[in-house]
N, C-alpha and C. Protein backbone atom coordinates (compact mmCIF):
# COMPACT_ATOMS: atom_id res chain seq x y z
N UNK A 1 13.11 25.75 39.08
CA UNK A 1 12.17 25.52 40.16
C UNK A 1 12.59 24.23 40.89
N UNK A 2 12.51 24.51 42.39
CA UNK A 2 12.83 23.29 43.10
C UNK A 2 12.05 21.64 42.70
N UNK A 3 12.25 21.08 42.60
CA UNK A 3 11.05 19.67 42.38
C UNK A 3 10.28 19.52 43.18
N UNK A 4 10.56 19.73 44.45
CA UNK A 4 8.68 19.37 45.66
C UNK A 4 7.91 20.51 44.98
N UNK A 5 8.37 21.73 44.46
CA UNK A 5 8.10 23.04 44.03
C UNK A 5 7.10 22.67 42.78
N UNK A 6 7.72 22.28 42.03
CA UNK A 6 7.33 21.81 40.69
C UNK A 6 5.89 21.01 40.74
N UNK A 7 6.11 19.27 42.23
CA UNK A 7 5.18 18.54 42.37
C UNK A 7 4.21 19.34 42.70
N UNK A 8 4.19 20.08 43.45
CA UNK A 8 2.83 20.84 44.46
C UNK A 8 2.23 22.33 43.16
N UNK A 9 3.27 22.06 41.93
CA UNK A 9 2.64 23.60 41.41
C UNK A 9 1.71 23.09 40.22
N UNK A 10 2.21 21.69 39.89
CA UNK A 10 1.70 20.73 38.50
C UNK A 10 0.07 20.95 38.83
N UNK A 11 -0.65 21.30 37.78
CA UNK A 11 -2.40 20.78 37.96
C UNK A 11 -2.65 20.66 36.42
N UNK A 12 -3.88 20.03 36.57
CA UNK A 12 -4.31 19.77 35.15
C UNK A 12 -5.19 20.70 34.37
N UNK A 13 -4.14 21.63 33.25
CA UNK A 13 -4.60 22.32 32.64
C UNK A 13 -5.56 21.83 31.99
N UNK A 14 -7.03 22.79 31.65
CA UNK A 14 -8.41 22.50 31.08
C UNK A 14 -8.10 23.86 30.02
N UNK A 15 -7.40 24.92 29.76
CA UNK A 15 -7.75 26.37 29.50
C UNK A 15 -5.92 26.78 28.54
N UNK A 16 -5.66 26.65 27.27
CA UNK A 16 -5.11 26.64 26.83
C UNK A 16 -4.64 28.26 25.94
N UNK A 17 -3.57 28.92 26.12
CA UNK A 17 -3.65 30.38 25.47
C UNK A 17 -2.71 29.83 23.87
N UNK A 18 -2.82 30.50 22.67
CA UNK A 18 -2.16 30.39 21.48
C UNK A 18 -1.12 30.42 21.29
N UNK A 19 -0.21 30.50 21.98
CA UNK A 19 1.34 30.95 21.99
C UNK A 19 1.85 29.04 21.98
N UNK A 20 2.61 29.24 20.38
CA UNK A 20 3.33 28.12 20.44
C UNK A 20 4.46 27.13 21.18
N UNK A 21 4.52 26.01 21.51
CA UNK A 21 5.21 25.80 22.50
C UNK A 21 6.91 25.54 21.96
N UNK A 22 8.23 26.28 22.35
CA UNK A 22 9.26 25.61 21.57
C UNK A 22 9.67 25.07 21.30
N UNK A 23 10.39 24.81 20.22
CA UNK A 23 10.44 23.16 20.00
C UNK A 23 11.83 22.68 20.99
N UNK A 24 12.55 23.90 21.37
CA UNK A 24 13.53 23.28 22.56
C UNK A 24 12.64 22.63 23.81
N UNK A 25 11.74 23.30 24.31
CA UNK A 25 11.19 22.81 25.22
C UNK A 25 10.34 21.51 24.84
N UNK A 26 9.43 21.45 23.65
CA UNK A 26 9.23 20.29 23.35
C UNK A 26 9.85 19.12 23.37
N UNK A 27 11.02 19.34 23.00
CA UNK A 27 12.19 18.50 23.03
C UNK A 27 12.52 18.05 24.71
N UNK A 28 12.97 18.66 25.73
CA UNK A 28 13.05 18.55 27.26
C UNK A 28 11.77 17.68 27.41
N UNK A 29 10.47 18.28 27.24
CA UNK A 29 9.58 17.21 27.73
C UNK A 29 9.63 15.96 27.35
N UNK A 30 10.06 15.64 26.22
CA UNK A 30 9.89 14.59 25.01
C UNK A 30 11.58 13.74 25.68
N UNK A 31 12.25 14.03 26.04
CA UNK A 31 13.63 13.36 26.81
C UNK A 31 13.05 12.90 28.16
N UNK A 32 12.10 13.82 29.07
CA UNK A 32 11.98 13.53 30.62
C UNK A 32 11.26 12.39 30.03
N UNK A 33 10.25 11.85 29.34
CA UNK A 33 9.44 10.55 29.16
C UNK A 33 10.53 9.49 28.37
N UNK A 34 11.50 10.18 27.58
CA UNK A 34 12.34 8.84 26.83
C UNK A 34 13.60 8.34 28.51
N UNK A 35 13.68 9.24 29.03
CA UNK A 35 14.33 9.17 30.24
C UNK A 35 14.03 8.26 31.67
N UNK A 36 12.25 7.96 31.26
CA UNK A 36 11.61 7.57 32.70
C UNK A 36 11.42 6.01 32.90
N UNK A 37 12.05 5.61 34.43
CA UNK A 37 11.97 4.02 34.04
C UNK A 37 11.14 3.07 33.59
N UNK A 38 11.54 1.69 33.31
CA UNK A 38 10.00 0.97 32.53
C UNK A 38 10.83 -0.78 33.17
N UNK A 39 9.52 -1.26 33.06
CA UNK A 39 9.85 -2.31 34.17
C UNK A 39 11.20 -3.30 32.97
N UNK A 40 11.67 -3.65 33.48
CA UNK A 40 13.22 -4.79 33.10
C UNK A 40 13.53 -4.14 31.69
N UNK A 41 13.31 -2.73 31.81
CA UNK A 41 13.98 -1.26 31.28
C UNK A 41 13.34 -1.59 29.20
N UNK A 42 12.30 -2.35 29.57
CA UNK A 42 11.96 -2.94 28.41
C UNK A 42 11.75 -1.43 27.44
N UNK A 43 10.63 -0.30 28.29
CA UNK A 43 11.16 0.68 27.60
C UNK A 43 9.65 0.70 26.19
N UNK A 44 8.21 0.69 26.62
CA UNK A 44 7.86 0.18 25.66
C UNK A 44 6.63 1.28 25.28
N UNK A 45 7.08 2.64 25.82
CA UNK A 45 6.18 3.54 25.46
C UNK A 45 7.09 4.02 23.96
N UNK A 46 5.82 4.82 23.13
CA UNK A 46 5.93 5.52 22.04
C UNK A 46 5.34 6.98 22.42
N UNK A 47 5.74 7.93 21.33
CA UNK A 47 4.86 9.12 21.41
C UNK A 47 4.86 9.90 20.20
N UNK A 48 3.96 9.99 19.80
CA UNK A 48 3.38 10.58 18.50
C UNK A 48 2.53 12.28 19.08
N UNK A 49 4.32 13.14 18.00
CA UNK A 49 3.66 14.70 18.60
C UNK A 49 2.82 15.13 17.66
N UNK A 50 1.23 15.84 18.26
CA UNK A 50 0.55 16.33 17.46
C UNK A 50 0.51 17.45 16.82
N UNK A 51 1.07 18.47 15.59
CA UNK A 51 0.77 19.73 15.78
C UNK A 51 0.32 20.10 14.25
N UNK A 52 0.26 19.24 13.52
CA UNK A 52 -0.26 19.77 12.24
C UNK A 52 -1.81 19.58 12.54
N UNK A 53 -2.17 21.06 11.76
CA UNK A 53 -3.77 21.37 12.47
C UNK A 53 -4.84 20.58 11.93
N UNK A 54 -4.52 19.81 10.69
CA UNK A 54 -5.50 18.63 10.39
C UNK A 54 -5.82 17.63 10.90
N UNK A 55 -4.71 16.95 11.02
CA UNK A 55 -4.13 15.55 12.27
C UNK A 55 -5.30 16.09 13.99
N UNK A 56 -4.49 17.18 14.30
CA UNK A 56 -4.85 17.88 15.39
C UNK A 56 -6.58 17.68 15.36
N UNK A 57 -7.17 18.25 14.29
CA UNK A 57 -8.59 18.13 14.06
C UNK A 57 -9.15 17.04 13.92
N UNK A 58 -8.51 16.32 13.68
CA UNK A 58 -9.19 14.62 13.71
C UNK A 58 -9.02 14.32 14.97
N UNK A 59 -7.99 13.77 15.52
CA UNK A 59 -7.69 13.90 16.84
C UNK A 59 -8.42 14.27 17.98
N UNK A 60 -9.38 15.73 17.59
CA UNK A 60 -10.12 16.09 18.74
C UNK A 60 -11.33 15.49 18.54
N UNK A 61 -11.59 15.00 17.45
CA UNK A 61 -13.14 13.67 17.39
C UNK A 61 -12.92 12.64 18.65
N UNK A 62 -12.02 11.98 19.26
CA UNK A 62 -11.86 11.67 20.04
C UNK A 62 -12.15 12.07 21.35
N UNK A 63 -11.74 12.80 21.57
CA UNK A 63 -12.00 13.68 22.82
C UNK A 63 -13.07 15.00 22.59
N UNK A 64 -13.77 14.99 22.10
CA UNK A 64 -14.20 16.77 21.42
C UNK A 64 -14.51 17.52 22.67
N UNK A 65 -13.82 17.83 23.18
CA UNK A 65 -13.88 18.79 24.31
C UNK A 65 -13.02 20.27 23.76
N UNK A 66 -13.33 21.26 24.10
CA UNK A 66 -12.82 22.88 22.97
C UNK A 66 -11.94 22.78 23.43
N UNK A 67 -11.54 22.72 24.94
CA UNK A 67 -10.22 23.22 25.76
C UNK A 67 -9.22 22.18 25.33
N UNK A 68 -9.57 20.96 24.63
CA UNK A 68 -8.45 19.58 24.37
C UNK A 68 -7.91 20.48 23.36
N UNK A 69 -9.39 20.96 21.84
CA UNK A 69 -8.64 21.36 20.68
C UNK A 69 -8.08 22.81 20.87
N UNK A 70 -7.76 23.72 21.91
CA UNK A 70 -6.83 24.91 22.12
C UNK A 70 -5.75 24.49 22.19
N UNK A 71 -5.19 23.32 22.80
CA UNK A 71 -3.70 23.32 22.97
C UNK A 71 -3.30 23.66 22.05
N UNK A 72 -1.63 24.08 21.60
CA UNK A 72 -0.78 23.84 20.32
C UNK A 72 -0.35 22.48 20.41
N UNK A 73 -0.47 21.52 21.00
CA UNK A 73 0.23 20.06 20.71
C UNK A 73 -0.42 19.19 21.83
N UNK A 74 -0.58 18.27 21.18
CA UNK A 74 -1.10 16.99 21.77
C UNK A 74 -0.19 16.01 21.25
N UNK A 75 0.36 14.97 22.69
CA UNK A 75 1.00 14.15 22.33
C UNK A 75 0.19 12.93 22.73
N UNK A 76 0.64 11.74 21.98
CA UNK A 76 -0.27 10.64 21.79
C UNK A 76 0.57 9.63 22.46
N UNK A 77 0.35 9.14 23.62
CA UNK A 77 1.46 8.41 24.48
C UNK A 77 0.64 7.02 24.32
N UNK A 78 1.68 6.29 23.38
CA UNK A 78 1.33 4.49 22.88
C UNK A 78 1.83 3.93 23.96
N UNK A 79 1.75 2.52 24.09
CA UNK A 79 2.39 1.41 24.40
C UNK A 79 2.14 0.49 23.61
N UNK A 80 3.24 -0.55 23.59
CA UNK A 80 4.23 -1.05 22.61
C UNK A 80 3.93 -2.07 23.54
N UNK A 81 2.69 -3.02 23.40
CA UNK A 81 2.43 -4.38 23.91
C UNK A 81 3.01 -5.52 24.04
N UNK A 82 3.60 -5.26 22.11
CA UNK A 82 4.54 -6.20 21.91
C UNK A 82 6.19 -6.52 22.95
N UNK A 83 6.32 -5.16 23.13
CA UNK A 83 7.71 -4.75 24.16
C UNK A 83 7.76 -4.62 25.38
N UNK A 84 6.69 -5.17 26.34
CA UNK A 84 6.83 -4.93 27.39
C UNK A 84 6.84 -5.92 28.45
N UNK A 85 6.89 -5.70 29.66
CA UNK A 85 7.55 -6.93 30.56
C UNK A 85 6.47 -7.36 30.45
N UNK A 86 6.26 -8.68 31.07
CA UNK A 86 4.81 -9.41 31.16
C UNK A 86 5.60 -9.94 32.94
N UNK A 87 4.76 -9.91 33.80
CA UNK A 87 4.95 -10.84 35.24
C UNK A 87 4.76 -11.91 34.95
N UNK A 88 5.24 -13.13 35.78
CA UNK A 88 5.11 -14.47 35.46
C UNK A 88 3.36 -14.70 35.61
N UNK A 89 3.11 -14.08 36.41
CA UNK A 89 1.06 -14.28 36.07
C UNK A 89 0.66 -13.62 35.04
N UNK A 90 1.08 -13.24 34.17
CA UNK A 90 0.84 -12.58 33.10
C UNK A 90 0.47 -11.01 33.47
N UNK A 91 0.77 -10.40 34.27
CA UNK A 91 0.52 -8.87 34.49
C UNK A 91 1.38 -8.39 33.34
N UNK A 92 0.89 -7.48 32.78
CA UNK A 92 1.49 -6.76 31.84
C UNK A 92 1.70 -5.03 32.29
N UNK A 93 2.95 -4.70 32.18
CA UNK A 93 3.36 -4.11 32.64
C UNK A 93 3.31 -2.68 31.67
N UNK A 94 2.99 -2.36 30.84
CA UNK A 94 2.92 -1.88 29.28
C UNK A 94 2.25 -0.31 30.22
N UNK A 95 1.41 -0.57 30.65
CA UNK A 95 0.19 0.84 31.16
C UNK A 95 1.13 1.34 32.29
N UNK A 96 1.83 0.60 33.21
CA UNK A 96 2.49 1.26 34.49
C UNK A 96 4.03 2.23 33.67
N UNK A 97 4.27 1.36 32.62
CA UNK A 97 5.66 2.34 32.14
C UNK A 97 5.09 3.24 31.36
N UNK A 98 4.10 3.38 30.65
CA UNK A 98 3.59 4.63 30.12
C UNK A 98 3.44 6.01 31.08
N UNK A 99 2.76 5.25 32.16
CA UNK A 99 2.24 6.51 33.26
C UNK A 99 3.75 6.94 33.87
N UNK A 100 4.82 6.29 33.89
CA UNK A 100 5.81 6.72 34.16
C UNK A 100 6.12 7.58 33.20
N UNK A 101 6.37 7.26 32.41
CA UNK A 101 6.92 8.31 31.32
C UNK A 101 6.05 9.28 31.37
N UNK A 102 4.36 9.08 31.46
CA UNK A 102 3.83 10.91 31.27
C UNK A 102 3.93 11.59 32.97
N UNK A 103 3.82 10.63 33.74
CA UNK A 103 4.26 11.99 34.97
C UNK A 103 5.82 12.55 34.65
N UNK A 104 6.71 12.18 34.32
CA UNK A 104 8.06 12.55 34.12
C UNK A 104 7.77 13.69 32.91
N UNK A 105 6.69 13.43 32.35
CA UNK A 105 6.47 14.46 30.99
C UNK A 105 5.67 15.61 31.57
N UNK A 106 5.01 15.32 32.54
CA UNK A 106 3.78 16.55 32.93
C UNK A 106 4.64 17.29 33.68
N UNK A 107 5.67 16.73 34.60
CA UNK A 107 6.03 17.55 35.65
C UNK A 107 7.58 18.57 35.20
N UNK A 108 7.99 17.72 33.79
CA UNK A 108 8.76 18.61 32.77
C UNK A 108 8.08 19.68 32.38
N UNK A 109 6.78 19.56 31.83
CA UNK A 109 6.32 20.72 31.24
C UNK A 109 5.99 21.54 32.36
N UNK A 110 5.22 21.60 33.75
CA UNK A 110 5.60 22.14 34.39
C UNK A 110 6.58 23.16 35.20
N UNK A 111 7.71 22.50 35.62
CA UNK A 111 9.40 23.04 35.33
C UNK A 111 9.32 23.91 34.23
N UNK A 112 8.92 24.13 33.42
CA UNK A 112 9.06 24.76 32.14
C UNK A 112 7.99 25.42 31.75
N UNK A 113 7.33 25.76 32.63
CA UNK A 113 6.30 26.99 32.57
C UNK A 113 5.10 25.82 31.38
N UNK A 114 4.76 25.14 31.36
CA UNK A 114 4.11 24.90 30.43
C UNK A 114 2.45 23.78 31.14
N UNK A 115 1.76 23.99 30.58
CA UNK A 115 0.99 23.10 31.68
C UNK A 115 0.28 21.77 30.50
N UNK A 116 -0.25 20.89 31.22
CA UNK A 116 -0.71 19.78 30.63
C UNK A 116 -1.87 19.31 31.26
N UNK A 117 -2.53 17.85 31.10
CA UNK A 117 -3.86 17.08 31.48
C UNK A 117 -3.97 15.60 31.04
N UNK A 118 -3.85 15.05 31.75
CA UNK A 118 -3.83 13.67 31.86
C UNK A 118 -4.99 13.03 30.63
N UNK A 119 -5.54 12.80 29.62
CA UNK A 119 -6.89 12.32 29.18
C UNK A 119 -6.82 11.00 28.58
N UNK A 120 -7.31 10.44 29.69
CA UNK A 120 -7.67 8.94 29.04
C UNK A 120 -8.86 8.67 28.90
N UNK A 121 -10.13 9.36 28.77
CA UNK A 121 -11.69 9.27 28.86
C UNK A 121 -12.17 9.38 26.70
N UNK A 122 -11.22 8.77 26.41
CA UNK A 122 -11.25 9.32 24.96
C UNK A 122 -11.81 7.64 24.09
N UNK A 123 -11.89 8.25 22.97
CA UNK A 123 -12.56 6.94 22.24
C UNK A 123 -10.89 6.33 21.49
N UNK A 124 -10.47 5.11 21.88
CA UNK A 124 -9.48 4.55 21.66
C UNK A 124 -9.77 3.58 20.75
N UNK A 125 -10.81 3.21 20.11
CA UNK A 125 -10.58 2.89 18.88
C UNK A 125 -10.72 3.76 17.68
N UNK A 126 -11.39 4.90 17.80
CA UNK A 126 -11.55 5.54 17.20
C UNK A 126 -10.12 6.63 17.01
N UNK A 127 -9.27 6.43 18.09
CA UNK A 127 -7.96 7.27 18.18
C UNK A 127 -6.86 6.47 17.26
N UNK A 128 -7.24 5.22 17.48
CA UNK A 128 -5.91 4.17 16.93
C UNK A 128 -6.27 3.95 15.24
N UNK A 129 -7.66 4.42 14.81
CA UNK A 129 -8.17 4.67 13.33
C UNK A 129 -7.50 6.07 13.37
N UNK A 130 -7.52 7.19 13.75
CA UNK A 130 -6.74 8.04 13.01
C UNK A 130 -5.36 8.59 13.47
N UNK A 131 -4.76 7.61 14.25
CA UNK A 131 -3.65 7.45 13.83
C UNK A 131 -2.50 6.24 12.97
N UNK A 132 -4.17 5.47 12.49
CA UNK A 132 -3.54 4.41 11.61
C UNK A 132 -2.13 3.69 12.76
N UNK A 133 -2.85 3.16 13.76
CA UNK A 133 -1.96 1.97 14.92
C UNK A 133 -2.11 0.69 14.33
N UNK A 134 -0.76 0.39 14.16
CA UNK A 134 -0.82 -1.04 14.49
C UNK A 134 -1.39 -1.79 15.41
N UNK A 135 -1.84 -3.10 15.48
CA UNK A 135 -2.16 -3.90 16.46
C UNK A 135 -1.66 -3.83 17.60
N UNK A 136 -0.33 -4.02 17.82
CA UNK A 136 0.41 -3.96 19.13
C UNK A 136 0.64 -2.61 19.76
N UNK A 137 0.10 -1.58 19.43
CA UNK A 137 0.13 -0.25 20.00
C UNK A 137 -1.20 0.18 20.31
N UNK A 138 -0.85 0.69 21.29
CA UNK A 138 -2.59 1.62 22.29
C UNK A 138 -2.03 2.62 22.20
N UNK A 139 -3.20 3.42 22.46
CA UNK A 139 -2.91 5.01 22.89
C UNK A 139 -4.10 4.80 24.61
N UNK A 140 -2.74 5.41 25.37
CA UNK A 140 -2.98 5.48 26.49
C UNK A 140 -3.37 6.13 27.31
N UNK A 141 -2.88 7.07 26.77
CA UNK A 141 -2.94 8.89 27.24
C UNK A 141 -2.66 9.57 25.98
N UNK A 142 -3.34 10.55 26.19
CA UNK A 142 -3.18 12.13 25.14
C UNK A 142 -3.26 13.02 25.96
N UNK A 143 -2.15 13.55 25.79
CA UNK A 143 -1.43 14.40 26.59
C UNK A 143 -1.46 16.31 26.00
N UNK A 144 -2.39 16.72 26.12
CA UNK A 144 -2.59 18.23 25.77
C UNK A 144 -1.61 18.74 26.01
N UNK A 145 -0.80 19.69 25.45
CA UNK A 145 0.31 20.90 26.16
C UNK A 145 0.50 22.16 25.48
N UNK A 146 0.61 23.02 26.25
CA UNK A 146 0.67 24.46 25.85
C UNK A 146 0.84 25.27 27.49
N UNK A 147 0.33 26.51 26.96
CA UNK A 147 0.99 27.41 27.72
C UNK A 147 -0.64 27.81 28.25
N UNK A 148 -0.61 27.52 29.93
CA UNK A 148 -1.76 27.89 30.19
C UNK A 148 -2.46 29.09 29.74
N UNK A 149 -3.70 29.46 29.78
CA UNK A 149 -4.56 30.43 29.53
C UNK A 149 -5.17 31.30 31.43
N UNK A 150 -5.57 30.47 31.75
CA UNK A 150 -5.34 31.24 33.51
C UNK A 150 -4.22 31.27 34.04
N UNK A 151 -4.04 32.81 35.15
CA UNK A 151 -2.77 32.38 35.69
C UNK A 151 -2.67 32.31 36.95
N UNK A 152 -3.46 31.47 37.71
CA UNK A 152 -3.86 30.70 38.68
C UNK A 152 -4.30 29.10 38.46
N UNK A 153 -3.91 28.41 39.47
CA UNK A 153 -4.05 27.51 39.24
C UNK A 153 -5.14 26.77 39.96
N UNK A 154 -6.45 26.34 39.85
CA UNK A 154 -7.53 26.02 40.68
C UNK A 154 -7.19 25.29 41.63
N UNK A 155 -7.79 25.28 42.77
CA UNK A 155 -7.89 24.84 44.28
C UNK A 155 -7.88 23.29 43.72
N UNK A 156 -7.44 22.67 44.69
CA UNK A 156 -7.62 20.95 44.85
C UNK A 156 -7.00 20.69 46.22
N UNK A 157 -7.75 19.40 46.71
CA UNK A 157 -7.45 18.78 47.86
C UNK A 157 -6.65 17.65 47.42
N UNK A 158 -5.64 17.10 48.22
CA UNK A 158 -5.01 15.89 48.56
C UNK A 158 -5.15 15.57 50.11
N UNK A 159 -5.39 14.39 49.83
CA UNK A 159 -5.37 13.59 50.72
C UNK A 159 -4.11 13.99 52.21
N UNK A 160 -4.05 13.66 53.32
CA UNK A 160 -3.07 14.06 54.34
C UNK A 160 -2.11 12.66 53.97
N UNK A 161 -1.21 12.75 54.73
CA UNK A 161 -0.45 11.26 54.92
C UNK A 161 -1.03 10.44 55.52
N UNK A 162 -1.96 10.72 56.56
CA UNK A 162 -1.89 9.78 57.60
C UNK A 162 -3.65 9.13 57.19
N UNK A 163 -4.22 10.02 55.97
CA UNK A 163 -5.03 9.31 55.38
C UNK A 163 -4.45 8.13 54.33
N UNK A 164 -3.32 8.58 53.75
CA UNK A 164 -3.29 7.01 53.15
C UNK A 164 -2.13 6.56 53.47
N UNK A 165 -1.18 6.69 55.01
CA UNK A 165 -0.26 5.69 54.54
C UNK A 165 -0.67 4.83 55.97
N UNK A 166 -0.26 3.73 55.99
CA UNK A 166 0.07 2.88 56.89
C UNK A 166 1.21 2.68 57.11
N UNK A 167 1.28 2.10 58.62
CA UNK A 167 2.97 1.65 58.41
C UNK A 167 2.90 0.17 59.63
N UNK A 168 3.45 -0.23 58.70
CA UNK A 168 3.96 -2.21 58.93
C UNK A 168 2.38 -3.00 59.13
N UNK A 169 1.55 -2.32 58.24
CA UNK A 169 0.09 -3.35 58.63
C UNK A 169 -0.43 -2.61 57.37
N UNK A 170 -1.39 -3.70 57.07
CA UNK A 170 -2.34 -3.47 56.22
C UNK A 170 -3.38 -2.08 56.09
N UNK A 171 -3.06 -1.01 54.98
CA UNK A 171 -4.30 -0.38 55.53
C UNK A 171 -6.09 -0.79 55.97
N UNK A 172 -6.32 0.20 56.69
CA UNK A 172 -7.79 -0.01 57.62
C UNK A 172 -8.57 1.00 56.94
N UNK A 173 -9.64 0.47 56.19
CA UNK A 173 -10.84 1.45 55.74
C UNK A 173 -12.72 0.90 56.01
């Protein structure tokens, strides 16, 4: 599939069917995020794949939404606090290279027939207790994936260009 193809076909699966995902393709998604840049290439995401159904079941205490626990795999996308750029004002850069790595991961599984969902609305201390985290690691995103269950993809609006870009001035709202 072309890539503008890919961007415009990506949505966030809610509706998950049983069919396991392969572990070749697991693998492709799991390279597009070890692949995606990170600021002064520090490089400071982790990912912990979910698929043993116990783990999996704890896991969805976090999120308990049914459609989270249908996927076959949930991946647990850390950052590595300890490893990441800091700006001289202290911006920490740790959350912007994660989200790099999972759009590079969503829009893989995509390409690859596979769909995903962004979820960060989850209980993160309660996530970093059962995955027994160290201090210096978050979980940032949990990343559902499988093989959709609809085969349509629901309506959504984006924005036009000329709603958000400006050019050589400050945007005006």
């Amino acid at each position: 599939m072309d890539f503008f193809d890919v961007i415009k076909e990506r949505y966030s699966v809610r509706a998950y069917d049983s069919r396991p995902v392969e572990e070749e393709k697991l693998i492709q998604i799991l390279e597009a995020g070890r692949l995606a840049p990170s600021a002064v290439n520090y490089q400071p995401r982790r990912f912990v794949v979910i698929t043993d159904p116990k783990l999996k079941e704890a896991i969805s205490q976090v999120y308990p939404r049914e459609w989270f626990r249908q996927a076959p795999v949930i991946i647990a996308v850390l950052g590595d606090h300890s490893a990441s750029w800091k700006r001289k004002d202290g911006k920490d850069h740790c959350d912007i290279d994660v989200a790099i790595a999972v759009d590079h991961m969503t829009l893989a599984a995509a390409a690859l027939g596979l769909g995903t969902c962004w979820v960060c609305a989850f209980d993160a201390a309660l996530c970093a207790e059962v995955l027994k985290l160290p201090e210096h690691l978050e979980v940032i995103v949990l990343l559902p994936l499988g093989y959709p269950a609809a085969a349509e993809r629901p309506a959504r609006r984006r924005f036009e260009l000329d709603e958000i870009v400006s050019w050589n001035q400050a945007p005006g709202r």
